[in-house]
Structure formats: C-alpha cells, structure tokens
PDB file of N, CA and C in Angstrom:
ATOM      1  N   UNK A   1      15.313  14.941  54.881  1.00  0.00           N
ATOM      2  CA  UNK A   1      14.988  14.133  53.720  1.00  0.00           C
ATOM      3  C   UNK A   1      15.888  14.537  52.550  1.00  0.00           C
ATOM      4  N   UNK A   2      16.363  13.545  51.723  1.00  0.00           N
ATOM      5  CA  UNK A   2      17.965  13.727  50.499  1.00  0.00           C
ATOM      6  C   UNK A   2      16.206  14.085  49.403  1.00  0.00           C
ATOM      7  N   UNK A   3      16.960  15.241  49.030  1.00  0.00           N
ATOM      8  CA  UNK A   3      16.025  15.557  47.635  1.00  0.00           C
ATOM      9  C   UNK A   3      16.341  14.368  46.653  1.00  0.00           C
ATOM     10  N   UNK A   4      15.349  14.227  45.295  1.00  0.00           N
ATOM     11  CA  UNK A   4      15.438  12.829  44.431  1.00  0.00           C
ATOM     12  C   UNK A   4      16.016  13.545  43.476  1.00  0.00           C
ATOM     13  N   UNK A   5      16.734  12.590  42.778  1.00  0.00           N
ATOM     14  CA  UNK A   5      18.159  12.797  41.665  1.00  0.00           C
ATOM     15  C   UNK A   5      17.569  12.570  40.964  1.00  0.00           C
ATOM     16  N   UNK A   6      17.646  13.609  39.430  1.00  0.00           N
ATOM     17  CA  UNK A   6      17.147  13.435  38.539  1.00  0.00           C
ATOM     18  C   UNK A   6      17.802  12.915  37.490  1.00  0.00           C
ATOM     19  N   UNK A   7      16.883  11.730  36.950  1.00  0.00           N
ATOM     20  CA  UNK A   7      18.040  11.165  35.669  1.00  0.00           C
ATOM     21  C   UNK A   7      16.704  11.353  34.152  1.00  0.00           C
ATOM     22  N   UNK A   8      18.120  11.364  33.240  1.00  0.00           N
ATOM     23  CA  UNK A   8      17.662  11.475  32.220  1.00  0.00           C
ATOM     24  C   UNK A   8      17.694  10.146  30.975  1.00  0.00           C
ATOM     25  N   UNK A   9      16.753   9.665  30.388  1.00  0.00           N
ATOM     26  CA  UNK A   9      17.244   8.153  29.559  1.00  0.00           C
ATOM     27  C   UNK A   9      17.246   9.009  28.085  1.00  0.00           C
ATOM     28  N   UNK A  10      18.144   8.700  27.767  1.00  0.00           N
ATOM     29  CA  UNK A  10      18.384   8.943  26.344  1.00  0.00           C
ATOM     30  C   UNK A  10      18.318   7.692  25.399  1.00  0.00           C
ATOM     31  N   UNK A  11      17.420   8.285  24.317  1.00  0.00           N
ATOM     32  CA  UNK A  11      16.651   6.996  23.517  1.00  0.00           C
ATOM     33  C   UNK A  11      17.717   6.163  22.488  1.00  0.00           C
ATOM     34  N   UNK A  12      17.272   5.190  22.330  1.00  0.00           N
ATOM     35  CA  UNK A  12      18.268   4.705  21.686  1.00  0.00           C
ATOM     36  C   UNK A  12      18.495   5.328  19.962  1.00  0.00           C
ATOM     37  N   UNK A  13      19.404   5.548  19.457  1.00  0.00           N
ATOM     38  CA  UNK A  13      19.890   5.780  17.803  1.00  0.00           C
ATOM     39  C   UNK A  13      19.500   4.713  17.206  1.00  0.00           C
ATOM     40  N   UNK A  14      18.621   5.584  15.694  1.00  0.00           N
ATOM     41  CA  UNK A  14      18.614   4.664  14.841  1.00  0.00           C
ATOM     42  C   UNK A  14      19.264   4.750  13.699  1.00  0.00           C
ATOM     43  N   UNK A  15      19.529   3.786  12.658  1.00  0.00           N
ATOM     44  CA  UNK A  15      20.817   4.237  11.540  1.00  0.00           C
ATOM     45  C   UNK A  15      19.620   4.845  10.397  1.00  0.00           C
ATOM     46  N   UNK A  16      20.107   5.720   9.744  1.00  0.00           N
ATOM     47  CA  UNK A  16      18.904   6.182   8.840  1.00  0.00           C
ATOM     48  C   UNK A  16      19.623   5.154   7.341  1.00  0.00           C
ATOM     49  N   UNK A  17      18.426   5.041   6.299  1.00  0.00           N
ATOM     50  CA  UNK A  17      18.595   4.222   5.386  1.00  0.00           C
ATOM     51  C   UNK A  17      19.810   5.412   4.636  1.00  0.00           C
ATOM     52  N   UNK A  18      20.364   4.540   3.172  1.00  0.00           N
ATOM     53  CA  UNK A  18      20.886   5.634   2.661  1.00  0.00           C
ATOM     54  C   UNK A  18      20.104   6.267   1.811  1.00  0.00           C
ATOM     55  N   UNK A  19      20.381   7.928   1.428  1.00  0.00           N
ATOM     56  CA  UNK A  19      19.586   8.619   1.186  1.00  0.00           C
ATOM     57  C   UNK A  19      20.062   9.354  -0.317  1.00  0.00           C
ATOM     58  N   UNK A  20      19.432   9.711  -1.245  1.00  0.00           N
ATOM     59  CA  UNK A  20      20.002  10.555  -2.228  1.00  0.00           C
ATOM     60  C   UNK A  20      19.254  11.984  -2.884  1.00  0.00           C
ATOM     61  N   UNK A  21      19.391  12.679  -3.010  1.00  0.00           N
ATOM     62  CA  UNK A  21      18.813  13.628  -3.813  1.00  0.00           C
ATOM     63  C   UNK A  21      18.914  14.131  -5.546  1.00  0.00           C
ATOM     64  N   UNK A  22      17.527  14.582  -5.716  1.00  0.00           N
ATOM     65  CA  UNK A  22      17.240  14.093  -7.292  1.00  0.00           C
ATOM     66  C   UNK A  22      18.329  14.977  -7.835  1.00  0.00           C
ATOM     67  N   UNK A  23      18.861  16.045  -7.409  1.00  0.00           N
ATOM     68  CA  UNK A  23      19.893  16.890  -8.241  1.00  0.00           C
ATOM     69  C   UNK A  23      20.988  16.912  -6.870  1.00  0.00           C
ATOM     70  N   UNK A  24      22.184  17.446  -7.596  1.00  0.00           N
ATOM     71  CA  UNK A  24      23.003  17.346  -6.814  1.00  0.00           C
ATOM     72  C   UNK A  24      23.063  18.599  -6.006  1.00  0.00           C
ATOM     73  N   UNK A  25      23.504  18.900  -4.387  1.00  0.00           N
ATOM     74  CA  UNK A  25      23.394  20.136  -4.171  1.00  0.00           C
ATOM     75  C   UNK A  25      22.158  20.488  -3.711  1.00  0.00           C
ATOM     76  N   UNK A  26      21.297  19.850  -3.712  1.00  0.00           N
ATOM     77  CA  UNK A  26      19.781  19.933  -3.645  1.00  0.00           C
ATOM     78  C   UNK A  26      19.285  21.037  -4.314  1.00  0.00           C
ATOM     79  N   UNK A  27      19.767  21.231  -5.667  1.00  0.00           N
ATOM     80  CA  UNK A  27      19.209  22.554  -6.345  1.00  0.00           C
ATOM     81  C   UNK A  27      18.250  21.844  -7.331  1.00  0.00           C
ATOM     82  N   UNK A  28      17.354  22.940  -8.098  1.00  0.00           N
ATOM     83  CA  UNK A  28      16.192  22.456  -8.662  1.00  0.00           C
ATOM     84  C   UNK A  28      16.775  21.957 -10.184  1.00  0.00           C
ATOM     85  N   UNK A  29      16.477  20.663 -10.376  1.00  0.00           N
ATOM     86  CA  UNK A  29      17.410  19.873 -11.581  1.00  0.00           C
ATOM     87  C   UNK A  29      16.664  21.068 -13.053  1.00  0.00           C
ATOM     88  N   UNK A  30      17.608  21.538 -13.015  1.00  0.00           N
ATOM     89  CA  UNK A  30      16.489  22.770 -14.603  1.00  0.00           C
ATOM     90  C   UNK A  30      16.462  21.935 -15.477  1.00  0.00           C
ATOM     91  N   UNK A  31      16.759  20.564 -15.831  1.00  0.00           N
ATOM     92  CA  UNK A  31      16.577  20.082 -17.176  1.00  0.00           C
ATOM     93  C   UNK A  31      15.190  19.361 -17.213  1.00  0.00           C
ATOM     94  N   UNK A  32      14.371  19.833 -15.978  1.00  0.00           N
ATOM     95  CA  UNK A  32      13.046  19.624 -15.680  1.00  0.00           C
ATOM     96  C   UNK A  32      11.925  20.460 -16.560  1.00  0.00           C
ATOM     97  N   UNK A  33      11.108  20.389 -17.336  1.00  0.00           N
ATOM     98  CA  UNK A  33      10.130  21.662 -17.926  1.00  0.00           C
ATOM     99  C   UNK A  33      10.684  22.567 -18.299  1.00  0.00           C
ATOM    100  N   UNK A  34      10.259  23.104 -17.876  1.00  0.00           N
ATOM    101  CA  UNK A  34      10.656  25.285 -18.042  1.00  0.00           C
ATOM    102  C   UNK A  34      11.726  25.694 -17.040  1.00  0.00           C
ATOM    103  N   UNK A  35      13.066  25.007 -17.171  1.00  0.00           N
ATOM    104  CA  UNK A  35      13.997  25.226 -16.354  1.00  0.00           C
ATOM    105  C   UNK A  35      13.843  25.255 -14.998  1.00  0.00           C
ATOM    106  N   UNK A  36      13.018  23.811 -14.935  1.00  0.00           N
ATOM    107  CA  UNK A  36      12.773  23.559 -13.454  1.00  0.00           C
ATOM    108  C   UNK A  36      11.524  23.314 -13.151  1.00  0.00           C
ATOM    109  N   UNK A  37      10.736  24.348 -13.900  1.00  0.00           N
ATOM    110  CA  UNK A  37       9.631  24.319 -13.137  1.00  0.00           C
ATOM    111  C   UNK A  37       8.398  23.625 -14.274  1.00  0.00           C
ATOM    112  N   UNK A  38       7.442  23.597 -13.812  1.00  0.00           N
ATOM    113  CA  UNK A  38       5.870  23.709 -14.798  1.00  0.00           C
ATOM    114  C   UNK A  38       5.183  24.719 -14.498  1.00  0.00           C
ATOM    115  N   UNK A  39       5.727  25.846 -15.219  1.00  0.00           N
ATOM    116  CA  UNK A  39       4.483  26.478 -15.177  1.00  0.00           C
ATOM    117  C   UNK A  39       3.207  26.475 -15.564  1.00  0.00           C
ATOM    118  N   UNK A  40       2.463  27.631 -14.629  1.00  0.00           N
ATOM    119  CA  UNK A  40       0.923  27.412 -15.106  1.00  0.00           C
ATOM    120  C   UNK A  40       0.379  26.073 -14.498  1.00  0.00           C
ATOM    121  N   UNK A  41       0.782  25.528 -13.787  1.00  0.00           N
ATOM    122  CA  UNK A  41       0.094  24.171 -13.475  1.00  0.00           C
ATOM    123  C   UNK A  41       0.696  23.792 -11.879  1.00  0.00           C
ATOM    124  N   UNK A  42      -0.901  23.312 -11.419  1.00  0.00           N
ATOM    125  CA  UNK A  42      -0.338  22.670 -10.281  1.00  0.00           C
ATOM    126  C   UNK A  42      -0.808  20.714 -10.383  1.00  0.00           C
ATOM    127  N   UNK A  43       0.348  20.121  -9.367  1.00  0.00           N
ATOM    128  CA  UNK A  43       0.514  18.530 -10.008  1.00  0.00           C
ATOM    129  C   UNK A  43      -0.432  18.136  -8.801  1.00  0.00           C
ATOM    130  N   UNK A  44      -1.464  16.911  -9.679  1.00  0.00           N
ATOM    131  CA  UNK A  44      -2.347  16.428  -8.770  1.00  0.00           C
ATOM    132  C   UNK A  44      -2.158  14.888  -8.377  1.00  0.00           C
ATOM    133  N   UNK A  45      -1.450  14.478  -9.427  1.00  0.00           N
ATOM    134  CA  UNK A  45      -1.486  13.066  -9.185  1.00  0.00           C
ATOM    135  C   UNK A  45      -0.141  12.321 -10.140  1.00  0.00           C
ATOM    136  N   UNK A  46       0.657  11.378  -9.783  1.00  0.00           N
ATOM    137  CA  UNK A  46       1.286  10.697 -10.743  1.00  0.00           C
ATOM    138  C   UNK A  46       0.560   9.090 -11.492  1.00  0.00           C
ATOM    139  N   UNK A  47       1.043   9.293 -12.545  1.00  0.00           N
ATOM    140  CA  UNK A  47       0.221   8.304 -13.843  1.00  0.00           C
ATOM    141  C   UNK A  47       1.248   7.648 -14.521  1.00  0.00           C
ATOM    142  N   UNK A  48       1.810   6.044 -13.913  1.00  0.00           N
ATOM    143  CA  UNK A  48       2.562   5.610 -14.530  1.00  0.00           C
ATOM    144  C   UNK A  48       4.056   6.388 -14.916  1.00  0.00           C
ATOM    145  N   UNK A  49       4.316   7.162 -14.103  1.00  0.00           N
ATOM    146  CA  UNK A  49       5.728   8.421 -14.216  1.00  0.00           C
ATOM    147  C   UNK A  49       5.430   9.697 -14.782  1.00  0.00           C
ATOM    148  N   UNK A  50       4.115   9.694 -15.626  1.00  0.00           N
ATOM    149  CA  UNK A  50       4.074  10.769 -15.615  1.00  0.00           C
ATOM    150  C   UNK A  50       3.380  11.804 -14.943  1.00  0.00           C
ATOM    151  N   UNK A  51       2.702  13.275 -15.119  1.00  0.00           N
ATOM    152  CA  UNK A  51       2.147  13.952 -13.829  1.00  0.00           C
ATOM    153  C   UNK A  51       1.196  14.482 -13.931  1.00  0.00           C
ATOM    154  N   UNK A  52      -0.037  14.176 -13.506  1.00  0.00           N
ATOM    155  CA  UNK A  52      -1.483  14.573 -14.037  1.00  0.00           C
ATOM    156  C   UNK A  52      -1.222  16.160 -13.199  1.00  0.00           C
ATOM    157  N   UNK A  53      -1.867  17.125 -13.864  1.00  0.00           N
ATOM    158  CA  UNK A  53      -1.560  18.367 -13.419  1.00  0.00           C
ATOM    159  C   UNK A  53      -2.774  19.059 -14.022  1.00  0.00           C
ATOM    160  N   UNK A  54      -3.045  20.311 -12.623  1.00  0.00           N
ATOM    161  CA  UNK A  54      -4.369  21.064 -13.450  1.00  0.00           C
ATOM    162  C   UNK A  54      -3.727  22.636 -13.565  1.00  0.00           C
ATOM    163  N   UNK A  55      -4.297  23.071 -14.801  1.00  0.00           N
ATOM    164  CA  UNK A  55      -3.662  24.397 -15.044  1.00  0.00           C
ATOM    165  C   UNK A  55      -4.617  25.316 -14.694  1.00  0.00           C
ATOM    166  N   UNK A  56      -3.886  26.353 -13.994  1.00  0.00           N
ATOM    167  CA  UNK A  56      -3.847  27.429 -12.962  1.00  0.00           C
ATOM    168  C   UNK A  56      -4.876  28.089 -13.890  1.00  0.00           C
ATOM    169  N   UNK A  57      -4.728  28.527 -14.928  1.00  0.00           N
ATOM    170  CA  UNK A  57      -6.058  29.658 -15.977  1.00  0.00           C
ATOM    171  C   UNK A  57      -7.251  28.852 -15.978  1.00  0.00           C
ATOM    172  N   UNK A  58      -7.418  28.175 -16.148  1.00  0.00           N
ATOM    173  CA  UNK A  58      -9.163  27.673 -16.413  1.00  0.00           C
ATOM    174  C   UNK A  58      -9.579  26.378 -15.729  1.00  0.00           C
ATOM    175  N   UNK A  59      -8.505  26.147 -14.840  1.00  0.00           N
ATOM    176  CA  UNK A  59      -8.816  24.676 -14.480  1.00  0.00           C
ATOM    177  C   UNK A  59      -8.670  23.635 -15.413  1.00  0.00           C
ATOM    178  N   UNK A  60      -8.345  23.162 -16.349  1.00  0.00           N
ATOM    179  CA  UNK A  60      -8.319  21.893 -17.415  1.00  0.00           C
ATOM    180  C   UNK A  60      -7.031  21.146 -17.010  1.00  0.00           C
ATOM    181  N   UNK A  61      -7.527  19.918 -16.903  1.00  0.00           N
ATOM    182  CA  UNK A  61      -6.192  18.842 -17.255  1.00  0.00           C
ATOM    183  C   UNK A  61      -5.182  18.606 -18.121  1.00  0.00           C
ATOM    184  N   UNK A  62      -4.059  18.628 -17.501  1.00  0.00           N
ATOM    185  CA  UNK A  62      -2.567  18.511 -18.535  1.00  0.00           C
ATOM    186  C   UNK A  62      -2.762  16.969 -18.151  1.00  0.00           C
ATOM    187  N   UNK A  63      -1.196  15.910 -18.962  1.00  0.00           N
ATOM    188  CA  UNK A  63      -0.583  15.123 -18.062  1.00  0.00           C
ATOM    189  C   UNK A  63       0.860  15.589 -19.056  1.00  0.00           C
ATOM    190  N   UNK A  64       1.444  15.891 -18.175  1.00  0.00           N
ATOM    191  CA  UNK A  64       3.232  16.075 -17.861  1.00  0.00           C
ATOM    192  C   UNK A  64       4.036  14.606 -18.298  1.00  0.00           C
ATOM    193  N   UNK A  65       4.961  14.986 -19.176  1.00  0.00           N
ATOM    194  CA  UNK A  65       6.011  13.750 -19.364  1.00  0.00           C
ATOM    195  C   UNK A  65       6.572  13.807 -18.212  1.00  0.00           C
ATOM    196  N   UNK A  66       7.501  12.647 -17.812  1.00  0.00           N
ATOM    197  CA  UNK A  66       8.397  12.896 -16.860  1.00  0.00           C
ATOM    198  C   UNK A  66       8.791  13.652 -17.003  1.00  0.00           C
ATOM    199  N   UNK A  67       9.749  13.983 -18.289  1.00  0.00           N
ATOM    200  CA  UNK A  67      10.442  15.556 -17.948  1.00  0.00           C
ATOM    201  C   UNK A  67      10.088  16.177 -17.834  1.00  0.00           C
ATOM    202  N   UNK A  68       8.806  16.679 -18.205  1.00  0.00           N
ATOM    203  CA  UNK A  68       7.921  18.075 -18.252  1.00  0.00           C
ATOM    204  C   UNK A  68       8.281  18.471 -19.332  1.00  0.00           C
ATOM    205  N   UNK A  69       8.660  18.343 -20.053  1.00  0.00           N
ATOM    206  CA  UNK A  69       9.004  18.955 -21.592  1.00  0.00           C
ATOM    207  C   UNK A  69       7.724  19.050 -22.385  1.00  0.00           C
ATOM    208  N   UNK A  70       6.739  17.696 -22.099  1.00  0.00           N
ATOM    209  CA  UNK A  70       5.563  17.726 -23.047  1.00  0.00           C
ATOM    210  C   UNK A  70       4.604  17.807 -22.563  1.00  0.00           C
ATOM    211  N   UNK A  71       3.620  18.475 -22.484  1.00  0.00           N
ATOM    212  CA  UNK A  71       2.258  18.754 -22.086  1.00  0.00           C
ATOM    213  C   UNK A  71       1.052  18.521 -22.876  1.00  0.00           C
ATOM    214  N   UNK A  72       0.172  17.471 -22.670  1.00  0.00           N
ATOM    215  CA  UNK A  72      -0.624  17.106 -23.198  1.00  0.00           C
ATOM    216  C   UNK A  72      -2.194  17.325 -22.146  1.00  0.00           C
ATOM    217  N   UNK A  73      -3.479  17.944 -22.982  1.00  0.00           N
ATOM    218  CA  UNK A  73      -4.519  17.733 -22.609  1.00  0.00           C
ATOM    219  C   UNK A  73      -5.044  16.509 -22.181  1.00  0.00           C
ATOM    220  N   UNK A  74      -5.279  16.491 -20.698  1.00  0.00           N
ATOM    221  CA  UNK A  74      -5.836  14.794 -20.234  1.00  0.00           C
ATOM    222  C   UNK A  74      -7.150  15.051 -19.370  1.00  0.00           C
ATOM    223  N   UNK A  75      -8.251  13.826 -20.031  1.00  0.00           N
ATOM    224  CA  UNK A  75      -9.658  14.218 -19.527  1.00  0.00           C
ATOM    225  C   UNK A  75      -9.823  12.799 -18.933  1.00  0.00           C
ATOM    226  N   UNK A  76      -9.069  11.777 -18.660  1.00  0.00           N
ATOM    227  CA  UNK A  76      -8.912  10.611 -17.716  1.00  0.00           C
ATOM    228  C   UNK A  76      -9.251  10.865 -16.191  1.00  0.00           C
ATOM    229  N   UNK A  77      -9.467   9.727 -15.255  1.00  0.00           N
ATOM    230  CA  UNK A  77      -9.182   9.618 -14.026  1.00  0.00           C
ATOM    231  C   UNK A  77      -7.980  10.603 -13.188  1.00  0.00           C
ATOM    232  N   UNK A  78      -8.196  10.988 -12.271  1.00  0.00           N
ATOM    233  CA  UNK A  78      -7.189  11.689 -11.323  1.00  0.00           C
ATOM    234  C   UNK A  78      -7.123  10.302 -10.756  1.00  0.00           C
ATOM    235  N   UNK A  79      -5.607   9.892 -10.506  1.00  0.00           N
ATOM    236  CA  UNK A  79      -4.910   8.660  -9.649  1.00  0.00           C
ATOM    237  C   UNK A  79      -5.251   9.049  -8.289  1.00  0.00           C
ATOM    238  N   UNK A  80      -6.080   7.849  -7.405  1.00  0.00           N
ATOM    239  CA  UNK A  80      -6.066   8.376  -6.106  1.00  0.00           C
ATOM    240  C   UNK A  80      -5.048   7.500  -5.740  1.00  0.00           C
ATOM    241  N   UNK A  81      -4.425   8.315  -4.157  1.00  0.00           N
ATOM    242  CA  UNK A  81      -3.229   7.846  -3.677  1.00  0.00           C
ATOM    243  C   UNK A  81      -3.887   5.828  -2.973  1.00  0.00           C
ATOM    244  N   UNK A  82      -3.471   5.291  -2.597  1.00  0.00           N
ATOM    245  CA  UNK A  82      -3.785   4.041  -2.095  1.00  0.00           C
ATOM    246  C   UNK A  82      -3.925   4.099  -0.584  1.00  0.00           C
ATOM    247  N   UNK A  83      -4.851   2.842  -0.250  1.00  0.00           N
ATOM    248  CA  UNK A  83      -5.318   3.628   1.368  1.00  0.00           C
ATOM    249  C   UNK A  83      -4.346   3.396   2.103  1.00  0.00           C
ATOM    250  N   UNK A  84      -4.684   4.324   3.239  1.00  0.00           N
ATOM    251  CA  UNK A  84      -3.402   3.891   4.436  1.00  0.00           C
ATOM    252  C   UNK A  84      -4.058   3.011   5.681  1.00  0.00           C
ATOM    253  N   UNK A  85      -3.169   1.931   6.291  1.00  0.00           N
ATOM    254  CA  UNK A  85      -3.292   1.496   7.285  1.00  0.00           C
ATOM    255  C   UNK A  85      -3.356   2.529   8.700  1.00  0.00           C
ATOM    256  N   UNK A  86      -4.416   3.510   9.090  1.00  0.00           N
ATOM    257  CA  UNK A  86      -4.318   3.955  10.075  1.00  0.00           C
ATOM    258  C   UNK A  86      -5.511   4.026  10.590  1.00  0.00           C
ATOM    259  N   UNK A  87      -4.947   3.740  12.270  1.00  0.00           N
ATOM    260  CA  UNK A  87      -6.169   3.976  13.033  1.00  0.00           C
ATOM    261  C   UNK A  87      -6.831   5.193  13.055  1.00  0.00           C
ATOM    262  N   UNK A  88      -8.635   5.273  13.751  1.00  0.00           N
ATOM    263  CA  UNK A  88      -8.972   6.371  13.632  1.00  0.00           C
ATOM    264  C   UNK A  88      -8.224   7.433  14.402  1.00  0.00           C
ATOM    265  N   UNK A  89      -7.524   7.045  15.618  1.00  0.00           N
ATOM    266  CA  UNK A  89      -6.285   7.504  16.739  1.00  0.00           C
ATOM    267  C   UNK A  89      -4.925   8.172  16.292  1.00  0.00           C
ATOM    268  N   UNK A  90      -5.335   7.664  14.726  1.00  0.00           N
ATOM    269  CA  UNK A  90      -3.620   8.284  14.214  1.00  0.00           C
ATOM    270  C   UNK A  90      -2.456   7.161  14.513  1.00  0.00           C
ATOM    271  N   UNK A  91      -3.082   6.026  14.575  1.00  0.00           N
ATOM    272  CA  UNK A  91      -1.730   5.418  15.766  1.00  0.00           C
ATOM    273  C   UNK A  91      -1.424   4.216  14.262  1.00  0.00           C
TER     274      UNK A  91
END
C-alpha cells in the first residue's frame, strides 16, 4: 500500500487597509499632557474628543482636553461604548 501524500493549502492574502501612526516612529507624541502622559489618572471613556478619566488618589472624575493639557472636574455620565453585533458563540 503507497503511504498518502501530504498537502498543505495555503490561505489566500489579504491586502491590509493603509495604516498610520499617531506619532512618528511609534514613539509617545510628548506634546500630549505631561510629556506624554496623564498622570494620576486612568481614561475611562471618550466624550466628544475629549477623555473622561478617573484619578488614581480618590477616585473623582477629570475630563481631559484632547491634548491633555487641561483637566477639568467632571460629575456627568461615563460614555458607554455602543453595542456589538455578537453572537452568544463569539461568532
């Protein structure tokens, strides 16, 4: 009996869209907040561009300019994300 030949299908390529990154280099753009970062705060939600964020010491609401430059006390809604189309299967 001829042993069975094994083949392999290789899937077809897809073209990826084009792609860009927010700084060049993929380094952290520092003209963001505090040279990059926000400190003291972690981001919970975006609000019209800017970034609802809760700070790390006591729990209280910021909302973040886009740039992060300005930090303002916010006692509004947390933005929930919008639902997703998925089955209970994941599929």
């Amino acid at each position: 009996m001829k042993p069975r030949e094994t083949r392999y299908v290789t899937p077809p390529t897809e073209a990826l869209e084009p792609r860009c990154l927010l700084s060049a280099g993929g380094n952290i753009d520092t003209g963001f907040g505090d040279n990059g970062y926000l400190n003291g705060y972690r981001a919970e939600a975006l609000l019209g561009g800017s970034i609802v964020a809760q700070k790390f010491s006591d729990g209280s609401q910021a909302l973040a300019s886009p740039d992060g430059k300005n930090v303002q006390p916010y006692s509004g809604p947390i933005p929930q994300p919008p639902p997703q189309n998925v089955q209970a299967d994941g599929k």
